[in-house]
PDB file of N, CA and C in Angstrom:
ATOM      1  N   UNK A   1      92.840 111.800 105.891  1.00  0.00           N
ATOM      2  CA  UNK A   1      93.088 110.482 105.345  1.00  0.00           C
ATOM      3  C   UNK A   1      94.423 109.900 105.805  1.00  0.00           C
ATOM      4  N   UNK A   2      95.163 110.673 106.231  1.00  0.00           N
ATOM      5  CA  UNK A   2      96.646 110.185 106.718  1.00  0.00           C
ATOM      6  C   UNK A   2      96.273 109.253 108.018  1.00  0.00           C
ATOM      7  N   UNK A   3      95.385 109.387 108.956  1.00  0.00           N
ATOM      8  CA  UNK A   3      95.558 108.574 109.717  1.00  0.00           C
ATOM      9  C   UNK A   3      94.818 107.023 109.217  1.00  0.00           C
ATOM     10  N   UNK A   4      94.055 107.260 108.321  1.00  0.00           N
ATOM     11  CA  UNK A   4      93.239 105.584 107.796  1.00  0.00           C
ATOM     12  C   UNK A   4      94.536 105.291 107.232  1.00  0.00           C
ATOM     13  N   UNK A   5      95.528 105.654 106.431  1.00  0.00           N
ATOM     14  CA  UNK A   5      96.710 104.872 105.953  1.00  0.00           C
ATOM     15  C   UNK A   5      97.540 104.714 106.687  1.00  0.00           C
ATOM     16  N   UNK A   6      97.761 105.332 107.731  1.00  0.00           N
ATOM     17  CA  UNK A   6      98.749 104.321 108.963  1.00  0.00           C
ATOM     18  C   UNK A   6      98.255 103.533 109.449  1.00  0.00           C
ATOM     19  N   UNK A   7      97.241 103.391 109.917  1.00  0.00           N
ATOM     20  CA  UNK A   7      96.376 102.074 110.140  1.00  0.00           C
ATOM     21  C   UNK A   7      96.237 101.026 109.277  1.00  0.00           C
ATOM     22  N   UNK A   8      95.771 101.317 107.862  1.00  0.00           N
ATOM     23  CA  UNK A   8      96.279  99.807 106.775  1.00  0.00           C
ATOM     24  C   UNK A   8      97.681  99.562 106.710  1.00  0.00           C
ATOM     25  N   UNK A   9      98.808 100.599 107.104  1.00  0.00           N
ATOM     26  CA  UNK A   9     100.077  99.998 107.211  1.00  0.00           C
ATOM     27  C   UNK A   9     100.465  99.287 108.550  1.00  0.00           C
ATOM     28  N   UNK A  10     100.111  99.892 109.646  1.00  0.00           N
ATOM     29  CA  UNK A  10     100.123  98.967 110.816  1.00  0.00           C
ATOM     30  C   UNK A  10      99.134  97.819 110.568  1.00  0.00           C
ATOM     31  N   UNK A  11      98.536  97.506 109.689  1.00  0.00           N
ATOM     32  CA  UNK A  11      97.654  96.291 109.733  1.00  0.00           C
ATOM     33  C   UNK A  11      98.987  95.441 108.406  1.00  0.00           C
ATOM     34  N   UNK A  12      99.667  95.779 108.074  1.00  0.00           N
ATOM     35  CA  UNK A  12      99.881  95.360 107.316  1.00  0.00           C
ATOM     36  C   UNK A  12     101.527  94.609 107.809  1.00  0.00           C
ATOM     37  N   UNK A  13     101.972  95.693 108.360  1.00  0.00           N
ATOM     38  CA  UNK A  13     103.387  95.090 108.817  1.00  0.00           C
ATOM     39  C   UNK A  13     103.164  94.217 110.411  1.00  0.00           C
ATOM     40  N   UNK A  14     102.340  94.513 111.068  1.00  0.00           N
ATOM     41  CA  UNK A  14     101.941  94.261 112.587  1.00  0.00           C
ATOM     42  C   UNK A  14     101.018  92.344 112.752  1.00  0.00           C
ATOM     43  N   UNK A  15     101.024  91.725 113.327  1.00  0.00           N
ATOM     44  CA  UNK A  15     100.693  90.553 113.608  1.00  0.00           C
ATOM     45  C   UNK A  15     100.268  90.670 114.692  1.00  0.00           C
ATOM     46  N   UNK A  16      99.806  89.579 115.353  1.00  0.00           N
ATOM     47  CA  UNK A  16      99.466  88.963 117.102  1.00  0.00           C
ATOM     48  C   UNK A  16      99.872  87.538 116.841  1.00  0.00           C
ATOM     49  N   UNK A  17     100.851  87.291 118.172  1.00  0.00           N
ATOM     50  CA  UNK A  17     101.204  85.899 118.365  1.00  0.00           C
ATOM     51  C   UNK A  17     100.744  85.125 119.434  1.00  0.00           C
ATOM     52  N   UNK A  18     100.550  83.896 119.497  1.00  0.00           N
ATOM     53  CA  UNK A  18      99.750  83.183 120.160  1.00  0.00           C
ATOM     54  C   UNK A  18     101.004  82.564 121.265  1.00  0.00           C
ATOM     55  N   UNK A  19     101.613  83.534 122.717  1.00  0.00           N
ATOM     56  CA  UNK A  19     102.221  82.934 123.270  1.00  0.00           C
ATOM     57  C   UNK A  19     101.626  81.648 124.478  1.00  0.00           C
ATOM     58  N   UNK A  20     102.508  80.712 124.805  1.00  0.00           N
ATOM     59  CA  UNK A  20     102.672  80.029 125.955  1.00  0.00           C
ATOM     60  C   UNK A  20     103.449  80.125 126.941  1.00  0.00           C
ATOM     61  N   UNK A  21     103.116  79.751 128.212  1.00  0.00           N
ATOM     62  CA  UNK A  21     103.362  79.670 129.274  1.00  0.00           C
ATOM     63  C   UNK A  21     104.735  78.855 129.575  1.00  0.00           C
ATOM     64  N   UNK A  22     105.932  78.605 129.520  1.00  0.00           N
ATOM     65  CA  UNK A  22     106.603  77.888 130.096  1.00  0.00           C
ATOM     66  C   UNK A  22     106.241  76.593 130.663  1.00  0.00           C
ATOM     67  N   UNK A  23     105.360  77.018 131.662  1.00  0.00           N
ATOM     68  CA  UNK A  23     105.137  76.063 132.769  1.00  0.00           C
ATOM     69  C   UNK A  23     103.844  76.773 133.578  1.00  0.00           C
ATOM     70  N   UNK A  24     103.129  76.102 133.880  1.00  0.00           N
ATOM     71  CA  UNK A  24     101.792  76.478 134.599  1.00  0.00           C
ATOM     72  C   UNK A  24     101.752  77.641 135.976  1.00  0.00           C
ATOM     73  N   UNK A  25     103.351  77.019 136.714  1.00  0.00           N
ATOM     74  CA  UNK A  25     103.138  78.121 137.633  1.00  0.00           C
ATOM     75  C   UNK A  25     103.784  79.379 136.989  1.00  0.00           C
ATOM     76  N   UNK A  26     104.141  79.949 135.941  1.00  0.00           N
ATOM     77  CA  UNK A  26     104.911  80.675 135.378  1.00  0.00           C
ATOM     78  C   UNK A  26     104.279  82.087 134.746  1.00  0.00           C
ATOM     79  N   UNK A  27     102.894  81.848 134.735  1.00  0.00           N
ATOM     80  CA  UNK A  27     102.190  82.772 134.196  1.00  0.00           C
ATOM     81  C   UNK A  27     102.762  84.285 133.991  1.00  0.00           C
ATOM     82  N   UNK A  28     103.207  84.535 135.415  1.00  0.00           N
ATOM     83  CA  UNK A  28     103.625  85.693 135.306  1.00  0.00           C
ATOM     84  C   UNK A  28     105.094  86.282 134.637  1.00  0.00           C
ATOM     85  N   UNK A  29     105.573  85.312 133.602  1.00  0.00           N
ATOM     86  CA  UNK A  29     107.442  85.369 133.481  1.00  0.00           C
ATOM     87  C   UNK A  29     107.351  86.312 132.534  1.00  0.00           C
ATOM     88  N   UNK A  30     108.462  86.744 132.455  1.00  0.00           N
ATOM     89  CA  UNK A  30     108.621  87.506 131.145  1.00  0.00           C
ATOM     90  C   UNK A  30     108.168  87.588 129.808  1.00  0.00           C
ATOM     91  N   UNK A  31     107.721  88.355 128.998  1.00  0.00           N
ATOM     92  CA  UNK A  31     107.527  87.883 127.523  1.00  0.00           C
ATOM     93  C   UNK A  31     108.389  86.707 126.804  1.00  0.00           C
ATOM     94  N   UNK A  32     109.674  87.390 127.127  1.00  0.00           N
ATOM     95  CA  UNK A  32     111.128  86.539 126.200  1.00  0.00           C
ATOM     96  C   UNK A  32     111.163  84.979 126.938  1.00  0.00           C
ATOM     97  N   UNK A  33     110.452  84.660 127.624  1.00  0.00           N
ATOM     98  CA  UNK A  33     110.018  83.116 128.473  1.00  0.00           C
ATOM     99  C   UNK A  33     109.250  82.384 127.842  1.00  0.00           C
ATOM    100  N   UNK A  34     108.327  83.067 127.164  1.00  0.00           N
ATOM    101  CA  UNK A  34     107.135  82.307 126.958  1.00  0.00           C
ATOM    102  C   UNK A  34     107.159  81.659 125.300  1.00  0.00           C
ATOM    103  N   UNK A  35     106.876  80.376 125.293  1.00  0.00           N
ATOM    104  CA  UNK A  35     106.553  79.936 124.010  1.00  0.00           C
ATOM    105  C   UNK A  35     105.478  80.575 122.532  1.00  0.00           C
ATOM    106  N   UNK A  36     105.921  80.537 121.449  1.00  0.00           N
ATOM    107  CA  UNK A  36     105.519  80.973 120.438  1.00  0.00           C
ATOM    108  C   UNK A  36     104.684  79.826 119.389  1.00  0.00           C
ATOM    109  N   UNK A  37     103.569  79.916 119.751  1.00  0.00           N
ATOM    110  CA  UNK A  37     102.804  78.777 119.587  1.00  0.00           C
ATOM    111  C   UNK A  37     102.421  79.029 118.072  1.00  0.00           C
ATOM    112  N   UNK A  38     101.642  79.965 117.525  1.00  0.00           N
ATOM    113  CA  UNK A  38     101.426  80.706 116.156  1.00  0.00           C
ATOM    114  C   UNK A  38     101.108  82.294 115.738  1.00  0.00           C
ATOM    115  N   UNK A  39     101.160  82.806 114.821  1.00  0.00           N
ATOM    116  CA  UNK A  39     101.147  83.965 114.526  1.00  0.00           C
ATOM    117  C   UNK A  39      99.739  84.163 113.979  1.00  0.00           C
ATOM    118  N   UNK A  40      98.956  85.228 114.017  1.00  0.00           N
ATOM    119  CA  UNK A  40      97.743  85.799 113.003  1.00  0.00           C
ATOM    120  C   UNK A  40      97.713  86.743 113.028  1.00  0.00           C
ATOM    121  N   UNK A  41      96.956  87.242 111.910  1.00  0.00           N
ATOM    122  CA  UNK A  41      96.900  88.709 111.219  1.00  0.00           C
ATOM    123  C   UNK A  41      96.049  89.450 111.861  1.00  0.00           C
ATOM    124  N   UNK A  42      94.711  88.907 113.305  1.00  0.00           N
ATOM    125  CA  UNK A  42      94.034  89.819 114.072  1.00  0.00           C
ATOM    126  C   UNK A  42      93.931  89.105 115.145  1.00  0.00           C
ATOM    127  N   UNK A  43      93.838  90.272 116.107  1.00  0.00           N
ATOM    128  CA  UNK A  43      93.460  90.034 117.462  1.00  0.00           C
ATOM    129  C   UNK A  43      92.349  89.091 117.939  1.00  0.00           C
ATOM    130  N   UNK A  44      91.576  89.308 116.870  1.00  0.00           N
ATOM    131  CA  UNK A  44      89.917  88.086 116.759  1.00  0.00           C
ATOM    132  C   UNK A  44      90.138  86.889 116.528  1.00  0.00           C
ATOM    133  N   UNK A  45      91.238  86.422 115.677  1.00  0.00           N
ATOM    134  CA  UNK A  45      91.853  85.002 115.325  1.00  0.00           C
ATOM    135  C   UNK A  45      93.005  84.423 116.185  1.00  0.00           C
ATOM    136  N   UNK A  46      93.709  85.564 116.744  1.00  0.00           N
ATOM    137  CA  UNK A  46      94.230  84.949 118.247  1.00  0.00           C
ATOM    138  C   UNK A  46      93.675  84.643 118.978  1.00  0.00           C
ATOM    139  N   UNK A  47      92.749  85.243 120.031  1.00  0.00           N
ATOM    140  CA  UNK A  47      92.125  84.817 120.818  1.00  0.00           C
ATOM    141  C   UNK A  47      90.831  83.500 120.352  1.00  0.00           C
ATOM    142  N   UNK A  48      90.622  83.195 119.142  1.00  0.00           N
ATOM    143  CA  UNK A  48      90.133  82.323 118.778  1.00  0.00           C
ATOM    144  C   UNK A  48      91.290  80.963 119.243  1.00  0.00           C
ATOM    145  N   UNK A  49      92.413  80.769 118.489  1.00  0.00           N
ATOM    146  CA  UNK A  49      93.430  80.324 118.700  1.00  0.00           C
ATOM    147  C   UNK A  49      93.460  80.103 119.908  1.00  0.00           C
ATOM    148  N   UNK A  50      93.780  81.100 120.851  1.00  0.00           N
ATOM    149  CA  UNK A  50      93.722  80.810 122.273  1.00  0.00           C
ATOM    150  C   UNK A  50      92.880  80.033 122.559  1.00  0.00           C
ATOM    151  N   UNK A  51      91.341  79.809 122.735  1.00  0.00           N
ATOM    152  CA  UNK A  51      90.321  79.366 122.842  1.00  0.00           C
ATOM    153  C   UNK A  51      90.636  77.743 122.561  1.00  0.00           C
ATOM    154  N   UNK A  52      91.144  77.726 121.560  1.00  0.00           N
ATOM    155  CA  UNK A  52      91.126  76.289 120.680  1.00  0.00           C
ATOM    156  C   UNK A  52      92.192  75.386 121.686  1.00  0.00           C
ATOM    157  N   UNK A  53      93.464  76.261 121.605  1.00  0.00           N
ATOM    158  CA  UNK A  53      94.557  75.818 122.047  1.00  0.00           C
ATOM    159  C   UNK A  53      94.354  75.660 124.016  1.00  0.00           C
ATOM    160  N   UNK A  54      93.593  76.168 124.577  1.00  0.00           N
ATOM    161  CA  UNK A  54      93.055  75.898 125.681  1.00  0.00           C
ATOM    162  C   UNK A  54      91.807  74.532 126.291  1.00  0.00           C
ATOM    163  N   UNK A  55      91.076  74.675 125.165  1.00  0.00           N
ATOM    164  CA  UNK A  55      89.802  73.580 125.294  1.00  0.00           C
ATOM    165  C   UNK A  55      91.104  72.440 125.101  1.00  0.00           C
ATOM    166  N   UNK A  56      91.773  72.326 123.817  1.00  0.00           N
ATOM    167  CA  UNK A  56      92.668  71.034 123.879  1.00  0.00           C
ATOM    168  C   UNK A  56      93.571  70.549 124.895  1.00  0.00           C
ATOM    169  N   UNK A  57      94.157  71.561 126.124  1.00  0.00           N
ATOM    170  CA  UNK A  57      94.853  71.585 126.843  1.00  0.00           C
ATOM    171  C   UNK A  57      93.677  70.793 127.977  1.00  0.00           C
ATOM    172  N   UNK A  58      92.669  70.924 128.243  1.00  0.00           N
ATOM    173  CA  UNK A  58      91.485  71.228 128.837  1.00  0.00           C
ATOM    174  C   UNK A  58      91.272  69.130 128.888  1.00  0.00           C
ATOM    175  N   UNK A  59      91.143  69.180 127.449  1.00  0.00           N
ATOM    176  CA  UNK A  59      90.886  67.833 127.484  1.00  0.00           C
ATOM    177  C   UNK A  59      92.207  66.655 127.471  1.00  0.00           C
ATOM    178  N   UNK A  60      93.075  67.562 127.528  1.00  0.00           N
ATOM    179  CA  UNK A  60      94.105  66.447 127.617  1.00  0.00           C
ATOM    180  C   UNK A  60      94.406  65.919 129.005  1.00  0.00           C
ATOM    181  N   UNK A  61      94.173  66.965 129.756  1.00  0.00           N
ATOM    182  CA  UNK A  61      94.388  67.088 131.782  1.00  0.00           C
ATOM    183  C   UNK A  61      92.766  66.090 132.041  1.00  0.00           C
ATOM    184  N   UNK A  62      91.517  66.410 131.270  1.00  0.00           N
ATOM    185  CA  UNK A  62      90.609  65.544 131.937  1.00  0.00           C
ATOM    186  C   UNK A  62      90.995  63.978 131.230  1.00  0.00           C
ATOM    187  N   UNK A  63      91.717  64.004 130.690  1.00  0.00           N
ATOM    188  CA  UNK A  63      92.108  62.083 130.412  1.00  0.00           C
ATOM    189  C   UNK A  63      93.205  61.807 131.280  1.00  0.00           C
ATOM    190  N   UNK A  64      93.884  62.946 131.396  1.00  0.00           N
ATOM    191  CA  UNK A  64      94.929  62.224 132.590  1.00  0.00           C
ATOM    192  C   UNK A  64      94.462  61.956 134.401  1.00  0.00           C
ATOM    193  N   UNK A  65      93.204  63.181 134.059  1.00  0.00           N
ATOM    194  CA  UNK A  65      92.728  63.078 135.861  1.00  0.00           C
ATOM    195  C   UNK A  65      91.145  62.043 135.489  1.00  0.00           C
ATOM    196  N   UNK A  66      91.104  61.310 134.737  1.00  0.00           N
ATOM    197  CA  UNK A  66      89.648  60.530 135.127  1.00  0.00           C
ATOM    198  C   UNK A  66      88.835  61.283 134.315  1.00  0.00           C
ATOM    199  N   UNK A  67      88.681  62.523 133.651  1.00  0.00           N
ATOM    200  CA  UNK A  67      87.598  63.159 133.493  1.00  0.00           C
ATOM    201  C   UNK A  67      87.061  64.491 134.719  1.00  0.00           C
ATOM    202  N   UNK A  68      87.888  64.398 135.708  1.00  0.00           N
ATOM    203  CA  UNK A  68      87.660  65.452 136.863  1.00  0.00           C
ATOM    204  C   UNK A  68      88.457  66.892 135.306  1.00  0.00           C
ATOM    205  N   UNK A  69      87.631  67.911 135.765  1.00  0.00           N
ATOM    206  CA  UNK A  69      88.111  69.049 134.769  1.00  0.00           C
ATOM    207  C   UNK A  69      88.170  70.199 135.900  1.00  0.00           C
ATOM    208  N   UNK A  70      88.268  70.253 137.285  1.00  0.00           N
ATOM    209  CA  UNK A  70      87.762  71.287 138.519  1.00  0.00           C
ATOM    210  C   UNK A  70      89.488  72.215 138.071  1.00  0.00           C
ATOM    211  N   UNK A  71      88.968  73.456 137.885  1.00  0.00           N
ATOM    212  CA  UNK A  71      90.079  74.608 137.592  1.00  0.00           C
ATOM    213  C   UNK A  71      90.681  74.084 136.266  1.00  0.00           C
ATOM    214  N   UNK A  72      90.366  73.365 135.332  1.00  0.00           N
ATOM    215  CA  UNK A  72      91.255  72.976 134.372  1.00  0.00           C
ATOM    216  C   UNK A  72      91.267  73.955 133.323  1.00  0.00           C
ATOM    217  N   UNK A  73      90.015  74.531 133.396  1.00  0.00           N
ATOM    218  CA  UNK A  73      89.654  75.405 132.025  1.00  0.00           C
ATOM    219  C   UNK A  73      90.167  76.976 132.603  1.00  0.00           C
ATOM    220  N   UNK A  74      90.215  77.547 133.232  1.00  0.00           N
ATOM    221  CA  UNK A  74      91.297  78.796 133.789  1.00  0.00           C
ATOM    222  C   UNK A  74      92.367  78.442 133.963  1.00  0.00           C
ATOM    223  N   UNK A  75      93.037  77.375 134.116  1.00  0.00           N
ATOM    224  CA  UNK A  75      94.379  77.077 134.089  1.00  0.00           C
ATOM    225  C   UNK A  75      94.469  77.276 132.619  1.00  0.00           C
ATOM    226  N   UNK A  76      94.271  76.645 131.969  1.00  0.00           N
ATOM    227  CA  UNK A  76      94.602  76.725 130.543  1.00  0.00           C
ATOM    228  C   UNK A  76      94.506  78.418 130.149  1.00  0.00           C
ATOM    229  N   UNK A  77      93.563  78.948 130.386  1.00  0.00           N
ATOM    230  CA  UNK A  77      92.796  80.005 129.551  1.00  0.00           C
ATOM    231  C   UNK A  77      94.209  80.791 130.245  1.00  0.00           C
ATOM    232  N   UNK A  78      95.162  80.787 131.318  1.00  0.00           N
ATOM    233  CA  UNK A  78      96.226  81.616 131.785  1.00  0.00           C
ATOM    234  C   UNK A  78      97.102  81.024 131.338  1.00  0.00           C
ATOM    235  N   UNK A  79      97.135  79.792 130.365  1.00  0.00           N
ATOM    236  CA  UNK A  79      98.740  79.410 130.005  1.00  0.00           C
ATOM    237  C   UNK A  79      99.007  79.897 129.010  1.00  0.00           C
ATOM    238  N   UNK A  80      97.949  80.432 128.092  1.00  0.00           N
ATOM    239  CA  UNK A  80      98.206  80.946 126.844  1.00  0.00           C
ATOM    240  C   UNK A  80      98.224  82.745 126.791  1.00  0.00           C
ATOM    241  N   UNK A  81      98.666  83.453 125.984  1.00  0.00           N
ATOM    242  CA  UNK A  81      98.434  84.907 125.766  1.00  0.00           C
ATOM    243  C   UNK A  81      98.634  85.450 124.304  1.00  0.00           C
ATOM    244  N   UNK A  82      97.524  86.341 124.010  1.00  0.00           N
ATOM    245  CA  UNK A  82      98.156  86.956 122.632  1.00  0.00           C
ATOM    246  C   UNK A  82      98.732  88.140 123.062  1.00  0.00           C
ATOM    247  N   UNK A  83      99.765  88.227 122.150  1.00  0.00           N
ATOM    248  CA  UNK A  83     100.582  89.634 122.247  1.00  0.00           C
ATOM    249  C   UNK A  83     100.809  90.216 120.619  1.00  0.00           C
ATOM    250  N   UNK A  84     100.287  91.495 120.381  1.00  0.00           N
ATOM    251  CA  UNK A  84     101.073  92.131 119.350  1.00  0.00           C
ATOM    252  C   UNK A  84     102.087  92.576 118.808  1.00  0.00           C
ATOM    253  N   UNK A  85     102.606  91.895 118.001  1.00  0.00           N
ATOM    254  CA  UNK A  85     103.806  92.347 117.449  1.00  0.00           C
ATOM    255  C   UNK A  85     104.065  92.964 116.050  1.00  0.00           C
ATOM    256  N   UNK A  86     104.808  93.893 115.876  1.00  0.00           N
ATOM    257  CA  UNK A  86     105.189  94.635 114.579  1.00  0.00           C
ATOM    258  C   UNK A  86     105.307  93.736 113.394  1.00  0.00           C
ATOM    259  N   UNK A  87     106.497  93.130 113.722  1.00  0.00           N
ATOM    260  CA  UNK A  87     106.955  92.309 112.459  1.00  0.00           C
ATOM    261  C   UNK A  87     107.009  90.951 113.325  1.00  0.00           C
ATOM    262  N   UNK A  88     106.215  90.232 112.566  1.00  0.00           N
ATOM    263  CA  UNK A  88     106.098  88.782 113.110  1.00  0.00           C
ATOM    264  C   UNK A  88     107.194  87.851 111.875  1.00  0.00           C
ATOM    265  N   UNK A  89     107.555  86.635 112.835  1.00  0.00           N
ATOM    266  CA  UNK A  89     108.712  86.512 112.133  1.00  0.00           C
ATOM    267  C   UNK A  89     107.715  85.317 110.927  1.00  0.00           C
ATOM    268  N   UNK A  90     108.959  85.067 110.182  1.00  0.00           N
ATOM    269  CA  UNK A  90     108.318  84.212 109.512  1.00  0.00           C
ATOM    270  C   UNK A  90     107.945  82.630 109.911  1.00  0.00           C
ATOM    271  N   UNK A  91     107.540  81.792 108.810  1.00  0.00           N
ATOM    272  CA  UNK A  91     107.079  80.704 109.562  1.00  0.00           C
ATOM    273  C   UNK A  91     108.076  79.916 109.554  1.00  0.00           C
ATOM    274  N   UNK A  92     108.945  79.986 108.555  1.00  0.00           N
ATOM    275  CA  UNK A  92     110.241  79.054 108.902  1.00  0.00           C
ATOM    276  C   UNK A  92     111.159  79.272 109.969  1.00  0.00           C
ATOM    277  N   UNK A  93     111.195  80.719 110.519  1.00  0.00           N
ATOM    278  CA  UNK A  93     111.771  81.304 111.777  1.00  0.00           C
ATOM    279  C   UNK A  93     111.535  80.470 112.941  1.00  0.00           C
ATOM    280  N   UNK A  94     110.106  80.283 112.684  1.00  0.00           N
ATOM    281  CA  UNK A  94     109.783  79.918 114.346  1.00  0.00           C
ATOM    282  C   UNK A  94     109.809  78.255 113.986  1.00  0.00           C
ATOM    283  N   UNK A  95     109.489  77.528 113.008  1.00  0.00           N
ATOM    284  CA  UNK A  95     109.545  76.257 112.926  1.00  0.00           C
ATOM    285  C   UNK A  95     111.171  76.000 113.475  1.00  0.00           C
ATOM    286  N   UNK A  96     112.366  76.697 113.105  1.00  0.00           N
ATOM    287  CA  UNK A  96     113.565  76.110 113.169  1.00  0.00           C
ATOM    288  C   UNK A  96     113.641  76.529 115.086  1.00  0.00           C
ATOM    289  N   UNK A  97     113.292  77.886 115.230  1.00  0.00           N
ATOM    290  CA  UNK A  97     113.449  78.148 117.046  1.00  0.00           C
ATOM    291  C   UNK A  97     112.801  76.987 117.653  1.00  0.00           C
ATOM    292  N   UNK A  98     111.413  76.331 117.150  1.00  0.00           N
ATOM    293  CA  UNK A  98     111.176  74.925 118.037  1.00  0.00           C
ATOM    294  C   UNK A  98     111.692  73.791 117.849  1.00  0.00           C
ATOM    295  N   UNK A  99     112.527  73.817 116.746  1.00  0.00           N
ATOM    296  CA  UNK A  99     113.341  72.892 116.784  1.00  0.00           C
ATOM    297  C   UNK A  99     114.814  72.601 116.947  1.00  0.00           C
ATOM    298  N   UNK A 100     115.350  73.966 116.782  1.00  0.00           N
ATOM    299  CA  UNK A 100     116.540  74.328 117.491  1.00  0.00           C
ATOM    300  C   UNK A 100     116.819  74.223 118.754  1.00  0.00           C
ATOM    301  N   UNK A 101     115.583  75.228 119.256  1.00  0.00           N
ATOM    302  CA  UNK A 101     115.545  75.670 120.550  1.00  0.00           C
ATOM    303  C   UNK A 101     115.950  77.147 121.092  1.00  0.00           C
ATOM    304  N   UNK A 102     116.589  77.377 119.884  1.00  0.00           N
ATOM    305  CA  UNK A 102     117.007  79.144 119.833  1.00  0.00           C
ATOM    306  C   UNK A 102     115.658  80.192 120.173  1.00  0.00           C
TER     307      UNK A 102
END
C-alpha cells in the first residue's frame, strides 16, 4: 500500500502547466523561456488546454491570412507544451509574473 499513497501524494502536491512558446521559431528554447499560460491538476486537462489554446491560435492566423490555414494547425500544436511540475505556483503568482513580467 505504500506505493498507492505516494502516488495520491504526488497527485496531490504535483500539477501540469500549460507552457508557450516565446515566439514561433523558438520551439526549441529552454523551459525557463517559455510562457506560463495555465496550470491543471492532470495531464488529460492539459493537453485538452493545449488543444483549445491551439485551435484559437489556429483561427486567429486564418483571419489574418484570408482564411488560408496551410501548416497553421502544427504550428500552433508546437507553440504550446505541457510540462509537469511538483508545486505549481499559485494563481496570483503567475497573474502578477504576466503582469510584472518577472
Amino acid at each position: 500500500m505504500r506505493g498507492a499513497n505516494a502516488m495520491r501524494a504526488r497527485a496531490v502536491l504535483g500539477g501540469w502547466v500549460l507552457l508557450a512558446s516565446p515566439s514561433p521559431e523558438a520551439i526549441n528554447a529552454p523551459k525557463a523561456e517559455w510562457d506560463e499560460v495555465r496550470s491543471y491538476d492532470t495531464a488529460w486537462a492539459c493537453e485538452a488546454g493545449r488543444r483549445e489554446e491551439a485551435i484559437e491560435l489556429v483561427r486567429e492566423q486564418a483571419a489574418k491570412r484570408g482564411g488560408r490555414t496551410e501548416g497553421a494547425a502544427l504550428e500552433a500544436m508546437l507553440r504550446y507544451r505541457c510540462a509537469y511540475t511538483r508545486h505549481p505556483r499559485p494563481r496570483w503568482q503567475r497573474w502578477l509574473r504576466k503582469v510584472v513580467g518577472r
